[in-house]
Protein backbone atom coordinates (compact mmCIF):
# COMPACT_ATOMS: atom_id res chain seq x y z
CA UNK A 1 20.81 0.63 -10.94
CA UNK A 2 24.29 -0.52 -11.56
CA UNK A 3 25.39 0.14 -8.46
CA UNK A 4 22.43 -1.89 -6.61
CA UNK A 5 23.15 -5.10 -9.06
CA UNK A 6 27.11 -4.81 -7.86
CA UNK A 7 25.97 -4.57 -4.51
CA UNK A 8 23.32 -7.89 -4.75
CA UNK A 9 26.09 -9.88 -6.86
CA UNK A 10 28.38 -9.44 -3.65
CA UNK A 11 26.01 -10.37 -1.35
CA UNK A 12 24.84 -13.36 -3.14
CA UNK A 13 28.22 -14.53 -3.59
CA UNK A 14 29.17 -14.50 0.36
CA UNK A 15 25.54 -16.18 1.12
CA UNK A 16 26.57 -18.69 -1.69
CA UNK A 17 29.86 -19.76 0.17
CA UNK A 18 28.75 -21.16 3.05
CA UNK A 19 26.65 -23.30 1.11
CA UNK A 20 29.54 -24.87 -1.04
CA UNK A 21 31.04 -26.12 2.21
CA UNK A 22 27.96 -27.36 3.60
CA UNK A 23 27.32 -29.70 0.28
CA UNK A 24 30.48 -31.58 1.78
CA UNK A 25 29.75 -35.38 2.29
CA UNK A 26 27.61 -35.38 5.72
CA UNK A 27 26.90 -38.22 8.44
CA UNK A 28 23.17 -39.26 7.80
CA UNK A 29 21.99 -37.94 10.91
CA UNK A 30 23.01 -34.72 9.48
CA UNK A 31 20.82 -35.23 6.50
CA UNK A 32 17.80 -35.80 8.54
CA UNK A 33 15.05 -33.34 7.73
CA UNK A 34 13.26 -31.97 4.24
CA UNK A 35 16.18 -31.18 1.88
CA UNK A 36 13.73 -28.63 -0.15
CA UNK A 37 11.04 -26.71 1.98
CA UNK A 38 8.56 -24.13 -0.60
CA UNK A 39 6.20 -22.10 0.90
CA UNK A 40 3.40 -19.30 -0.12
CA UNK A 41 2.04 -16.38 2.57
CA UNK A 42 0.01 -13.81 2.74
CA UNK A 43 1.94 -10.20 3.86
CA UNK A 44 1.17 -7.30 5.70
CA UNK A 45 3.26 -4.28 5.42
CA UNK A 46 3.32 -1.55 7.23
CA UNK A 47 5.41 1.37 5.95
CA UNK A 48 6.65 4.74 6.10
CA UNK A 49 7.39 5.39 2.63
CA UNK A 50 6.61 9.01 2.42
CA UNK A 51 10.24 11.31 3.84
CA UNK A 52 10.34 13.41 7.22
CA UNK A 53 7.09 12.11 9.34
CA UNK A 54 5.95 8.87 9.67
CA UNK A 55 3.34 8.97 6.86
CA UNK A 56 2.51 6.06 7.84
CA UNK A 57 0.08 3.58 5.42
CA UNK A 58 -0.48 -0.52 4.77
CA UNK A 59 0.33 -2.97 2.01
CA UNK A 60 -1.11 -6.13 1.51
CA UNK A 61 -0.07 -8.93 -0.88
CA UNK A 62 1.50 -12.69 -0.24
CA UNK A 63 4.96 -13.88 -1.06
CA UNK A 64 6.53 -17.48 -2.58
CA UNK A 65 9.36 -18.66 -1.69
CA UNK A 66 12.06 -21.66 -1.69
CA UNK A 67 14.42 -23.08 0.68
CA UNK A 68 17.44 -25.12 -0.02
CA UNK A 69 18.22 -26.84 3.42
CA UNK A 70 22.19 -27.90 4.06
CA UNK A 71 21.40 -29.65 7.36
CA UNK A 72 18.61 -29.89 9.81
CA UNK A 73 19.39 -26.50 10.95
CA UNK A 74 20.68 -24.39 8.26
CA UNK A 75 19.41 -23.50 4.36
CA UNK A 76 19.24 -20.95 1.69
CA UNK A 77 16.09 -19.26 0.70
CA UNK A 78 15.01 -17.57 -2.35
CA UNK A 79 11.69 -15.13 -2.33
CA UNK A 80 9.85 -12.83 -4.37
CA UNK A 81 6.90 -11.08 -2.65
CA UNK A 82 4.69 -8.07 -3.60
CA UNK A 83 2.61 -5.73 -1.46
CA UNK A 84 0.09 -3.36 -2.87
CA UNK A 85 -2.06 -0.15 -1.85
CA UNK A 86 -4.32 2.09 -3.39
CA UNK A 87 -6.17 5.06 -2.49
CA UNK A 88 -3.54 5.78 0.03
CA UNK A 89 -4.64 8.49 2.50
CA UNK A 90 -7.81 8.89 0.86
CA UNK A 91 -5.51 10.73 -1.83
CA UNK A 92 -6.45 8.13 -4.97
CA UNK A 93 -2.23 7.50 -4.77
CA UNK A 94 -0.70 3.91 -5.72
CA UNK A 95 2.02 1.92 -4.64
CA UNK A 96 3.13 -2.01 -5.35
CA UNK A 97 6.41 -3.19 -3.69
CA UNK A 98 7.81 -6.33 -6.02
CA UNK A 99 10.94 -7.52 -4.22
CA UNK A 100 13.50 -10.33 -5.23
CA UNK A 101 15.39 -11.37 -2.15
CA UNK A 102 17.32 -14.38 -0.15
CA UNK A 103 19.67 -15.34 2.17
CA UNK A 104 20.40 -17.70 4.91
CA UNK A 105 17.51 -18.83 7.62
CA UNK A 106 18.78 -21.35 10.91
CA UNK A 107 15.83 -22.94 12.16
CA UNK A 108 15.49 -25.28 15.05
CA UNK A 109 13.25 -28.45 15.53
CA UNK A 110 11.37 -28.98 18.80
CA UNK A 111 8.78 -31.38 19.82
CA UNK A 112 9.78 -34.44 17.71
CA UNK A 113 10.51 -31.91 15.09
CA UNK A 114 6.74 -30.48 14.85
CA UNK A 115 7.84 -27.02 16.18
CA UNK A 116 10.24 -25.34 13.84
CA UNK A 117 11.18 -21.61 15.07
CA UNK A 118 13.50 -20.25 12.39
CA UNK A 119 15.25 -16.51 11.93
CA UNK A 120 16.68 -15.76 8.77
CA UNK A 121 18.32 -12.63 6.74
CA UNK A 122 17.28 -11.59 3.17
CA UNK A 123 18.75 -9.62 1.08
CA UNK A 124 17.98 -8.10 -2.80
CA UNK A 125 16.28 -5.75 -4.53
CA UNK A 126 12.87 -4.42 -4.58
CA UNK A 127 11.02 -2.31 -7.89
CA UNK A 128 8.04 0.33 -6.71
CA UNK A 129 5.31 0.78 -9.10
CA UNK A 130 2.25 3.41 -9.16
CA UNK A 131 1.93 6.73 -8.35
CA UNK A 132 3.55 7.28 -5.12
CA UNK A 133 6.48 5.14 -6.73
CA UNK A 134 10.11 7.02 -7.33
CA UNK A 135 9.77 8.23 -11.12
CA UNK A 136 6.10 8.00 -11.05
CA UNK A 137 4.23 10.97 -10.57
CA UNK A 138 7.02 13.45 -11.05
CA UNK A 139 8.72 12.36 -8.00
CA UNK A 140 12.33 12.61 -8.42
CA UNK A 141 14.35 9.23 -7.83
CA UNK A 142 15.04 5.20 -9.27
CA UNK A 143 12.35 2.75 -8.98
CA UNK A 144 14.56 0.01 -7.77
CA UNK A 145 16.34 -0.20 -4.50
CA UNK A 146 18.30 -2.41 -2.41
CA UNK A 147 16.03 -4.44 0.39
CA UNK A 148 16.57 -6.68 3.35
CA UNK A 149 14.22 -8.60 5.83
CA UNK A 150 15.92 -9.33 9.15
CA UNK A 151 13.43 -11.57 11.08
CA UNK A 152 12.01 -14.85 12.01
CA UNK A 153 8.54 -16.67 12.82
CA UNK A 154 6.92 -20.15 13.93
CA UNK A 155 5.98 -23.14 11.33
CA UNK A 156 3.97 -25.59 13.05
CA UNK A 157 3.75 -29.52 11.36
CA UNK A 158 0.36 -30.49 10.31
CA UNK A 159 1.45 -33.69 8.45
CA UNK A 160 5.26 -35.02 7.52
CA UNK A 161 4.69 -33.02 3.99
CA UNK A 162 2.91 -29.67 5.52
CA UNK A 163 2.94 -27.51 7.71
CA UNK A 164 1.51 -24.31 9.23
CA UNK A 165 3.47 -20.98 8.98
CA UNK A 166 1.79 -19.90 12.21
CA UNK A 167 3.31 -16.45 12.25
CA UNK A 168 6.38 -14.23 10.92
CA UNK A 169 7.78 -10.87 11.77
CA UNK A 170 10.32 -8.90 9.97
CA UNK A 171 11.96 -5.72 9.91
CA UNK A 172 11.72 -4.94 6.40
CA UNK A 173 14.11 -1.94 4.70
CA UNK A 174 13.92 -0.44 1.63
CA UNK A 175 16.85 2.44 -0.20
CA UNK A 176 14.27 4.12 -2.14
CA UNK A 177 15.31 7.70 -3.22
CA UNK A 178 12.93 10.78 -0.93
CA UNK A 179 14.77 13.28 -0.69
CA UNK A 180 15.65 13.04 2.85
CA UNK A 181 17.40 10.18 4.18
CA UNK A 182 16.93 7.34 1.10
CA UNK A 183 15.63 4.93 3.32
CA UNK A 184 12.38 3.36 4.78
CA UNK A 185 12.21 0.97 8.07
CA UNK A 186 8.81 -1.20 7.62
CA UNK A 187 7.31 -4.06 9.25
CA UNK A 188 6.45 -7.39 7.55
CA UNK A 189 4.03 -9.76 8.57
CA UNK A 190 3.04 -12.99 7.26
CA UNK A 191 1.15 -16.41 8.15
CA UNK A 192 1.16 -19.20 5.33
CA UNK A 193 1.84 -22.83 4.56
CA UNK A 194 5.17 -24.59 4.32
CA UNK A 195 5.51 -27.84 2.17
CA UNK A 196 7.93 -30.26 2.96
CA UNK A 197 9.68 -32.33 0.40
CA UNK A 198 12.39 -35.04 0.65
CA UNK A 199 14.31 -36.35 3.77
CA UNK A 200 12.42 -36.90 6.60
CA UNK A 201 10.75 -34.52 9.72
């Protein structure tokens, strides 16, 4: 657990120093835009949590997060999500994914700014919980593990304060301990609503 907390202290601090230049006195026009953006989705995950074979099962859960935006273009975001599933494979096993995450998201503005594609890189840590979780069960292993989404998705303005998060994909990777290879490759998806505060769209 040490270890993973090093590791997310170094991240943070090389996502963080970008942002310390960005703060740097800006023209107006490169204020434009909602200096905070907060948002709340519903998640799908599929993953392949079990080691060797796919194993394959789905989560489902939603996710909050919070965006600190530097320019038009390019913020911060913080998120904490959690995806759960029980009676996996008919088996009566558990599992809840609570992960802690953020990183940097570019996003660009089309259509008089009411189409916002975005990508964006998280990373953090994620705890597992229930019986199919590392340490639960008997299963050998930590709870908590080192995660990342690499992705990106579609918001779509509704009003100047809201807007649609029509879609978003991500490749989402977990370090939990199996056994095998210490590592699961998952799919995210989400839809939600994005709220808009400050600045201007």
């Amino acid at each position: 657990m040490r270890k993973i907390m090093k590791s997310i202290k170094t991240v943070a601090l090389l996502l963080l120093a970008p942002g310390f230049v960005a703060v740097a006195p800006r023209s107006a026009s490169a204020q434009s835009g909602p200096f905070v953006d907060a948002g709340v989705e519903y998640n799908y995950v599929r993953t392949n949590s079990p080691a060797g074979s796919c194993g394959c099962f789905s989560l489902n859960g939603g996710s909050g997060w919070v965006a600190f935006n530097f320019s038009r273009s390019i913020g911060i975001v913080g998120e904490i999500a959690g995806q759960h599933a029980s009676n996996i494979s008919s088996t009566g096993a558990d599992l809840t994914l609570t992960s802690f995450l953020a990183g940097p998201r570019v996003t660009w503005k089309t259509g008089a700014g009411r189409f916002a594609p975005f990508v964006q890189v998280l990373l953090g840590g994620t705890h597992a919980s229930g019986t199919l979780a590392p340490g639960g069960s008997g299963l050998p292993g930590s709870a908590n593990a080192f995660a990342m989404t690499a992705g990106g998705g579609l918001d779509i303005g509704l009003t100047r304060r809201i807007a649609l998060r029509a879609f978003e994909a991500d490749y989402y990777l977990t370090n939990f301990d199996n056994g095998v290879n210490d590592h699961q490759n998952n799919l995210r998806l989400a839809a939600g609503v994005t709220f808009r505060f400050g600045g201007s769209r």
